[in-house]
N, C-alpha and C. Protein backbone atom coordinates (compact mmCIF):
# COMPACT_ATOMS: atom_id res chain seq x y z
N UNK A 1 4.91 2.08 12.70
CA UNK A 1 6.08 2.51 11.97
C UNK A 1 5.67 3.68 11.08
N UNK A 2 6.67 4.92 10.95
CA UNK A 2 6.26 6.20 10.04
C UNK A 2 6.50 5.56 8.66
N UNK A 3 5.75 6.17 7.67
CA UNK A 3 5.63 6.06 6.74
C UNK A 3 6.81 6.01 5.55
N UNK A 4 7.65 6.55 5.91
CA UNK A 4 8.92 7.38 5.50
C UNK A 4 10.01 6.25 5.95
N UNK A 5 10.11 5.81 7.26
CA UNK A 5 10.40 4.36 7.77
C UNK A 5 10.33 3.26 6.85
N UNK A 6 9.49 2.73 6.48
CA UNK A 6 8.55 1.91 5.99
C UNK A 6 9.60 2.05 4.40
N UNK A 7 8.92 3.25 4.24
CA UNK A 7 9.20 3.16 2.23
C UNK A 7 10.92 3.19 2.52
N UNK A 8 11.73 3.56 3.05
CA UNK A 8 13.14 3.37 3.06
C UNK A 8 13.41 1.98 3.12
N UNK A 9 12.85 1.57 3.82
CA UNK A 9 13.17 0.04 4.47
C UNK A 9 12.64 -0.78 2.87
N UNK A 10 10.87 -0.55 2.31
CA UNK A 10 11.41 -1.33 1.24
C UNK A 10 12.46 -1.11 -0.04
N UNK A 11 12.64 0.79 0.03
CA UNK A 11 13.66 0.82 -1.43
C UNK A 11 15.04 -0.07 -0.46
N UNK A 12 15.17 -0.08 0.70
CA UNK A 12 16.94 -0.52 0.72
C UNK A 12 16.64 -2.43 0.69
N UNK A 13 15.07 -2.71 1.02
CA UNK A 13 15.35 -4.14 0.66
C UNK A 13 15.35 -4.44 -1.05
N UNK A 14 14.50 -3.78 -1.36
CA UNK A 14 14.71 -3.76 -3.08
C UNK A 14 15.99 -3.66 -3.71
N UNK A 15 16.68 -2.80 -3.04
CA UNK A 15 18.23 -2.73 -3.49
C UNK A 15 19.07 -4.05 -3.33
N UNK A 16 18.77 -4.52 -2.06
CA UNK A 16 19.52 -5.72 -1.68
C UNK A 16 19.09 -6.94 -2.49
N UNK A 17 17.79 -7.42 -3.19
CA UNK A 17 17.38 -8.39 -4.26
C UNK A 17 17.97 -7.86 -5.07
N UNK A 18 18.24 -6.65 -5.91
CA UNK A 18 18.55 -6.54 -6.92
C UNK A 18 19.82 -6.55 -7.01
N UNK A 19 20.82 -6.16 -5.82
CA UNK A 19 22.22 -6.61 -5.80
C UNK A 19 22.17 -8.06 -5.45
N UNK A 20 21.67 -8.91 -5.52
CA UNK A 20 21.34 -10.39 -5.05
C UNK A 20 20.91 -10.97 -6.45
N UNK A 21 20.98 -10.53 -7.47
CA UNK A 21 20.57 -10.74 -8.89
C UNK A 21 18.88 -11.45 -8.78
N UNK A 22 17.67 -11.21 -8.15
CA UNK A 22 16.59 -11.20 -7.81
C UNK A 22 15.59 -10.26 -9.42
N UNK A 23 15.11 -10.95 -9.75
CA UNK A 23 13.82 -10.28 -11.09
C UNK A 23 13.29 -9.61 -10.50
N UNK A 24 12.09 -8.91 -10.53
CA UNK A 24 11.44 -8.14 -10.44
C UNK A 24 9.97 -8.79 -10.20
N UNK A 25 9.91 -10.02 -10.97
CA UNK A 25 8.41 -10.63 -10.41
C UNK A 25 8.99 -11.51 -9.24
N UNK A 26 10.10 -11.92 -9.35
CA UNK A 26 10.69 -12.63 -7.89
C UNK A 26 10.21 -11.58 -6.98
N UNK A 27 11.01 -10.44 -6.72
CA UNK A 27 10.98 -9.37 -5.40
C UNK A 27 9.59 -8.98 -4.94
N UNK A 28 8.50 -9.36 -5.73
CA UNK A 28 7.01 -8.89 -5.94
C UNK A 28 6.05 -10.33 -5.60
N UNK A 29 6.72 -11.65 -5.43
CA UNK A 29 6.31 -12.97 -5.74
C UNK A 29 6.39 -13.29 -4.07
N UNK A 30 5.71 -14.38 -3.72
CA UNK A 30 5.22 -15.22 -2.20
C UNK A 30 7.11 -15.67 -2.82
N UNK A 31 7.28 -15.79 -1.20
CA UNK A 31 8.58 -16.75 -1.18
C UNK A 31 8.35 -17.83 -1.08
N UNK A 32 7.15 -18.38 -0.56
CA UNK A 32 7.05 -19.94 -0.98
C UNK A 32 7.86 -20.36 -2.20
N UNK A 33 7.33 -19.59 -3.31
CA UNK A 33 7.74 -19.98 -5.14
C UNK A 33 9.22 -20.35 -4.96
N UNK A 34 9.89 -19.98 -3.86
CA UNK A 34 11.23 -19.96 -4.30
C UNK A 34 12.12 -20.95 -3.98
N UNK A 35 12.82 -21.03 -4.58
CA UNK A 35 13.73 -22.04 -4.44
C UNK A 35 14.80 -22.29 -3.06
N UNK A 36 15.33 -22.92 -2.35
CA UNK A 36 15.94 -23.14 -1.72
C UNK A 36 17.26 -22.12 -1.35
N UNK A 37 17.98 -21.91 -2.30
CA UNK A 37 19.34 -20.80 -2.91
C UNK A 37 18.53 -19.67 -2.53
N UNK A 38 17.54 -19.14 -3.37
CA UNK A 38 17.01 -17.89 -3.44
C UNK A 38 16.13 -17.66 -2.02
N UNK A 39 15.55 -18.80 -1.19
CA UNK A 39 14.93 -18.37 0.05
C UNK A 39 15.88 -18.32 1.41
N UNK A 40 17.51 -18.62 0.79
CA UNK A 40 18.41 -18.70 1.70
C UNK A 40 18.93 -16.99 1.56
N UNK A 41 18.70 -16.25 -0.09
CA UNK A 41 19.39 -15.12 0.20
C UNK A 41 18.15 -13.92 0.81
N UNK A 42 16.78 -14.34 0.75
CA UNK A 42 15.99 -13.41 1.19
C UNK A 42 16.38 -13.75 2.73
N UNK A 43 16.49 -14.61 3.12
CA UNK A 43 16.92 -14.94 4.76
C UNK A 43 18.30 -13.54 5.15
N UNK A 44 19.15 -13.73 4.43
CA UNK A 44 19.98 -13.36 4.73
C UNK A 44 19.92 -11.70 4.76
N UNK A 45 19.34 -11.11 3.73
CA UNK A 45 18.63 -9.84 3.49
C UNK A 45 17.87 -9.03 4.37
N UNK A 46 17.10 -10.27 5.18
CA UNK A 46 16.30 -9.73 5.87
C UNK A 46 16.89 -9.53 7.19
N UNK A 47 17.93 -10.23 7.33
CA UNK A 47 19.03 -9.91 8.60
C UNK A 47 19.48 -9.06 8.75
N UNK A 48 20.16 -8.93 7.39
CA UNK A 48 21.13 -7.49 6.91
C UNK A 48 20.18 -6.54 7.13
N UNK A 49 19.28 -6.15 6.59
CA UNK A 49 18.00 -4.87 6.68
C UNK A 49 18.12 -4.47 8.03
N UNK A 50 18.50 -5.40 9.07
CA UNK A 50 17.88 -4.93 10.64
C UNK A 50 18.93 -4.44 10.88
N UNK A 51 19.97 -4.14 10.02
CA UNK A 51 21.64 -3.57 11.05
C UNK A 51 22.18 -3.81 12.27
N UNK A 52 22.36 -5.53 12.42
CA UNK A 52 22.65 -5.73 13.19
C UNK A 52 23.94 -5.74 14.16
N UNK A 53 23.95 -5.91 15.43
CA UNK A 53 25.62 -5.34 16.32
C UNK A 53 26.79 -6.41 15.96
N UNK A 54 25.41 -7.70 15.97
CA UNK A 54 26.72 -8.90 15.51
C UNK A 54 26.11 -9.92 14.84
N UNK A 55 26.58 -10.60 13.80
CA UNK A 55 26.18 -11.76 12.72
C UNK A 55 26.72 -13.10 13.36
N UNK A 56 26.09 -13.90 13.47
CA UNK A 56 26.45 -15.24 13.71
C UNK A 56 25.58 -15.78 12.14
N UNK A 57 26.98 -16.44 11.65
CA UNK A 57 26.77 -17.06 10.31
C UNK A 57 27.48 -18.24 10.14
N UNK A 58 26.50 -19.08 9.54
CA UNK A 58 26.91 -20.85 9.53
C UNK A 58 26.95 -20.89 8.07
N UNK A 59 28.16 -20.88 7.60
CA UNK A 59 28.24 -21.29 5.90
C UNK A 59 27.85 -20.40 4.82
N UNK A 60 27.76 -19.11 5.13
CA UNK A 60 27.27 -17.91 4.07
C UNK A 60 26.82 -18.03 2.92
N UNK A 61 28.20 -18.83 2.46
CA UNK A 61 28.03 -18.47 1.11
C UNK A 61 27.72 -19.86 0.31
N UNK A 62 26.82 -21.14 1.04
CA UNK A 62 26.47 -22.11 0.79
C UNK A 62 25.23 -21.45 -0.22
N UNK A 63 25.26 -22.41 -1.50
CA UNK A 63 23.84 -22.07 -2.13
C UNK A 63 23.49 -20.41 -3.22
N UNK A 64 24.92 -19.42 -2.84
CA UNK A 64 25.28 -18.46 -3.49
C UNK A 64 26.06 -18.96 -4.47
N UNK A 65 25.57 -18.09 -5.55
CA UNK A 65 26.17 -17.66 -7.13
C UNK A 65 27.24 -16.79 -6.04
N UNK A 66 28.10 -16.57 -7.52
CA UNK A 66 29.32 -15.48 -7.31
C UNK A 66 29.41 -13.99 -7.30
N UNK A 67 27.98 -13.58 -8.26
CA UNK A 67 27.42 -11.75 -7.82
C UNK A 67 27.29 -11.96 -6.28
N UNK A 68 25.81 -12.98 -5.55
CA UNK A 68 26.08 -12.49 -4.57
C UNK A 68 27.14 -12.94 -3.32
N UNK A 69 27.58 -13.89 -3.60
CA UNK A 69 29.07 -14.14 -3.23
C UNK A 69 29.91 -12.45 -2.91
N UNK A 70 29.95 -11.91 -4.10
CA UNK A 70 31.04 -11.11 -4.14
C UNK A 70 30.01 -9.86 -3.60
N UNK A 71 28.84 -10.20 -3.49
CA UNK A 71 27.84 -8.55 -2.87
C UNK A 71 27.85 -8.57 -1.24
N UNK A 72 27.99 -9.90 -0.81
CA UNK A 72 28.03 -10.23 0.72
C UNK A 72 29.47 -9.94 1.11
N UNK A 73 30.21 -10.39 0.26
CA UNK A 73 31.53 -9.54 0.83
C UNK A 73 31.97 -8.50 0.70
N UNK A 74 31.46 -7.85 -0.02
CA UNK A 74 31.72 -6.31 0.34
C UNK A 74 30.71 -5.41 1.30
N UNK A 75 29.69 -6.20 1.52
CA UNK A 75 28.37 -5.85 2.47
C UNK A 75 29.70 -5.88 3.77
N UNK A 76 29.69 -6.90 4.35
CA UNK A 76 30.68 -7.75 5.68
C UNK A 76 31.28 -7.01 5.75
N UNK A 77 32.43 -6.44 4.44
CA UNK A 77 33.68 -5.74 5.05
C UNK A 77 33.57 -4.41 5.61
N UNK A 78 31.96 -4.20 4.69
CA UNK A 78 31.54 -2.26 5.40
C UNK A 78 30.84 -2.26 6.54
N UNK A 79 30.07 -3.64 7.17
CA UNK A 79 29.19 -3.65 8.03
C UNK A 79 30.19 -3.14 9.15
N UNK A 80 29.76 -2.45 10.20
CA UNK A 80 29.96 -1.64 11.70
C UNK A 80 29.11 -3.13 12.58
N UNK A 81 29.65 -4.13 12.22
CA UNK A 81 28.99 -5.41 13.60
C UNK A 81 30.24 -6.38 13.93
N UNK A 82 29.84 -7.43 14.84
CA UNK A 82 31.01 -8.22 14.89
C UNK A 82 30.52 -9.23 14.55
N UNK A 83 31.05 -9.87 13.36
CA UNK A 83 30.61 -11.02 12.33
C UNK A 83 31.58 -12.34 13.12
N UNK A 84 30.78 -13.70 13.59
CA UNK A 84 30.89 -15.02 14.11
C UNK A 84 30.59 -15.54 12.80
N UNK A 85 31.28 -16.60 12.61
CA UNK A 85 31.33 -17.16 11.09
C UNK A 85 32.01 -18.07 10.94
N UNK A 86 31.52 -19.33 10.94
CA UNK A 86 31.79 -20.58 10.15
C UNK A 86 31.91 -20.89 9.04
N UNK A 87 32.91 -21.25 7.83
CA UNK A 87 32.40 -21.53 6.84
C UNK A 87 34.12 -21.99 5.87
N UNK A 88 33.95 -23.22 5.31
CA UNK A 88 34.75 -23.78 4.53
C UNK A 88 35.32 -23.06 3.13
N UNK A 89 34.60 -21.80 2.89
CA UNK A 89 35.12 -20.90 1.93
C UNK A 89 36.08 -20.44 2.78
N UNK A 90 37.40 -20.61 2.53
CA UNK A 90 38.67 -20.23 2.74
C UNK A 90 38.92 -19.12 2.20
N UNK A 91 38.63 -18.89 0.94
CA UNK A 91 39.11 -17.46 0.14
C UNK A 91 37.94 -16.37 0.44
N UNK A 92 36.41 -16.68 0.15
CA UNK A 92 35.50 -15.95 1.19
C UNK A 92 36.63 -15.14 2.21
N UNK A 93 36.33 -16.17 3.01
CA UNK A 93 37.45 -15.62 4.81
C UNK A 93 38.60 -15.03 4.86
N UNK A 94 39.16 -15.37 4.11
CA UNK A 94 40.39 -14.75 3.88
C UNK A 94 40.10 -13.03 3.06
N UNK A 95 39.12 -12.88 2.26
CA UNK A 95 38.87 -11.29 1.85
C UNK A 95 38.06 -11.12 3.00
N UNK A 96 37.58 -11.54 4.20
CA UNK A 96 36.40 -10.76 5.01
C UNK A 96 36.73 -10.79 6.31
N UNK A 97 37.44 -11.47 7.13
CA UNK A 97 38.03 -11.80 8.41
C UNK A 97 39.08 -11.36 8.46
N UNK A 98 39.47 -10.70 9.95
CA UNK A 98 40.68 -9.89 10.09
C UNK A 98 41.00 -10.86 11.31
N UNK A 99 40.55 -11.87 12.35
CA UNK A 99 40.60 -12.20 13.47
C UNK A 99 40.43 -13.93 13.28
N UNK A 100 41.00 -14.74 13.89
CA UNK A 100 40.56 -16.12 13.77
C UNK A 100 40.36 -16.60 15.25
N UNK A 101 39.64 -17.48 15.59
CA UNK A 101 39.29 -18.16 17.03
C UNK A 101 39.11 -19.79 16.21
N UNK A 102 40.30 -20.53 17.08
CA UNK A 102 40.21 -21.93 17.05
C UNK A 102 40.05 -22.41 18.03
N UNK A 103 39.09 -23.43 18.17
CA UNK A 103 38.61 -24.49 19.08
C UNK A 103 39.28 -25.68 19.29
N UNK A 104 39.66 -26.32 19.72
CA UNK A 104 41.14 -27.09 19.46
C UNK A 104 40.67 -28.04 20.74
N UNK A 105 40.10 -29.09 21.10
CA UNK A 105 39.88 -30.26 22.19
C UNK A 105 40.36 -28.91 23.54
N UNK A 106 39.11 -28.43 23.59
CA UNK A 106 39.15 -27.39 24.75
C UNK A 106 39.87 -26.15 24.95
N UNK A 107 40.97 -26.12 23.88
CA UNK A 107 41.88 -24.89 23.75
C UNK A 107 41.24 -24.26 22.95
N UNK A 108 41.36 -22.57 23.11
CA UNK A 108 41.25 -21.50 22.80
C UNK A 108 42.36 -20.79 21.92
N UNK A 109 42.54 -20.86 21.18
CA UNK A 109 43.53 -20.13 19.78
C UNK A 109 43.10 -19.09 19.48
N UNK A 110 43.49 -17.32 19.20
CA UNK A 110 43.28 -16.39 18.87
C UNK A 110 44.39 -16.01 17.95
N UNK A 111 43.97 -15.96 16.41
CA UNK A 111 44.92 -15.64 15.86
C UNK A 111 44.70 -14.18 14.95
N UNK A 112 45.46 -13.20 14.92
CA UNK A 112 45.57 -11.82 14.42
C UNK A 112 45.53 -12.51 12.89
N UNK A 113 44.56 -11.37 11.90
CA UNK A 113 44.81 -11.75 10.28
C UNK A 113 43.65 -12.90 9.90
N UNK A 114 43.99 -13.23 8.72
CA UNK A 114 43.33 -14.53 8.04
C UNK A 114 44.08 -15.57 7.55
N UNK A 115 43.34 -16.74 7.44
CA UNK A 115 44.17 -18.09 7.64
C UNK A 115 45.35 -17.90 6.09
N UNK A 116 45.48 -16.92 5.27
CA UNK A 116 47.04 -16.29 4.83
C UNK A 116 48.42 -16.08 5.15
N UNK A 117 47.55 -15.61 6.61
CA UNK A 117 48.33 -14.69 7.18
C UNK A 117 48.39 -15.50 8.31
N UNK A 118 48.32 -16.91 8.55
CA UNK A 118 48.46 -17.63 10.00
C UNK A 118 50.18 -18.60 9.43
């Protein structure tokens, strides 16, 4: 990897702890140290970093405070991927989903909007 590669990749992960409300000896610290919450948002960070085409996500915002609550949803709504997403935050989904797919005892449901707007 070029050098120039490299140092981008850590200022934009540095950006993402620090929009993730992350210290400074945290972002610098073994993730072992960390807690459960906080090794769920370096998980998630490190996903985001790779710019990916499509997110498959089970429960997002399980284990998130409300900064990054509210930093993942505005991440989602700018991301260029197609986000798969499970998750019992209703109001989450409703600011970040434009499309719904229900599973229904073998039926297929496609609904335009968010569950607002169903």
């Amino acid at each position: 990897m070029k050098v120039w590669v490299a140092m981008a990749l850590s200022r934009k992960a540095r950006e993402y702890c620090t929009a993730w409300v992350f210290e400074d000896d945290q972002i610098d610290d073994d993730v072992g140290h960390l807690s459960g919450g906080w090794k769920m948002r370096v998980s998630i960070a490190k996903v985001l970093l790779g710019k990916p085409e499509i997110l498959l996500m089970d429960e997002p915002t399980n284990h998130l405070d409300i900064e990054s609550i509210l930093w993942l949803e505005r991440f989602l709504k700018d991301a260029r991927c197609t986000l798969i997403m499970t998750s019992h935050d209703r109001d989450f989904m409703n600011r970040v989903v434009d499309r719904i797919v229900e599973i229904d005892g073998g039926e297929v449901f496609l609904y335009t909007g968010n569950y607002e707007q169903l």
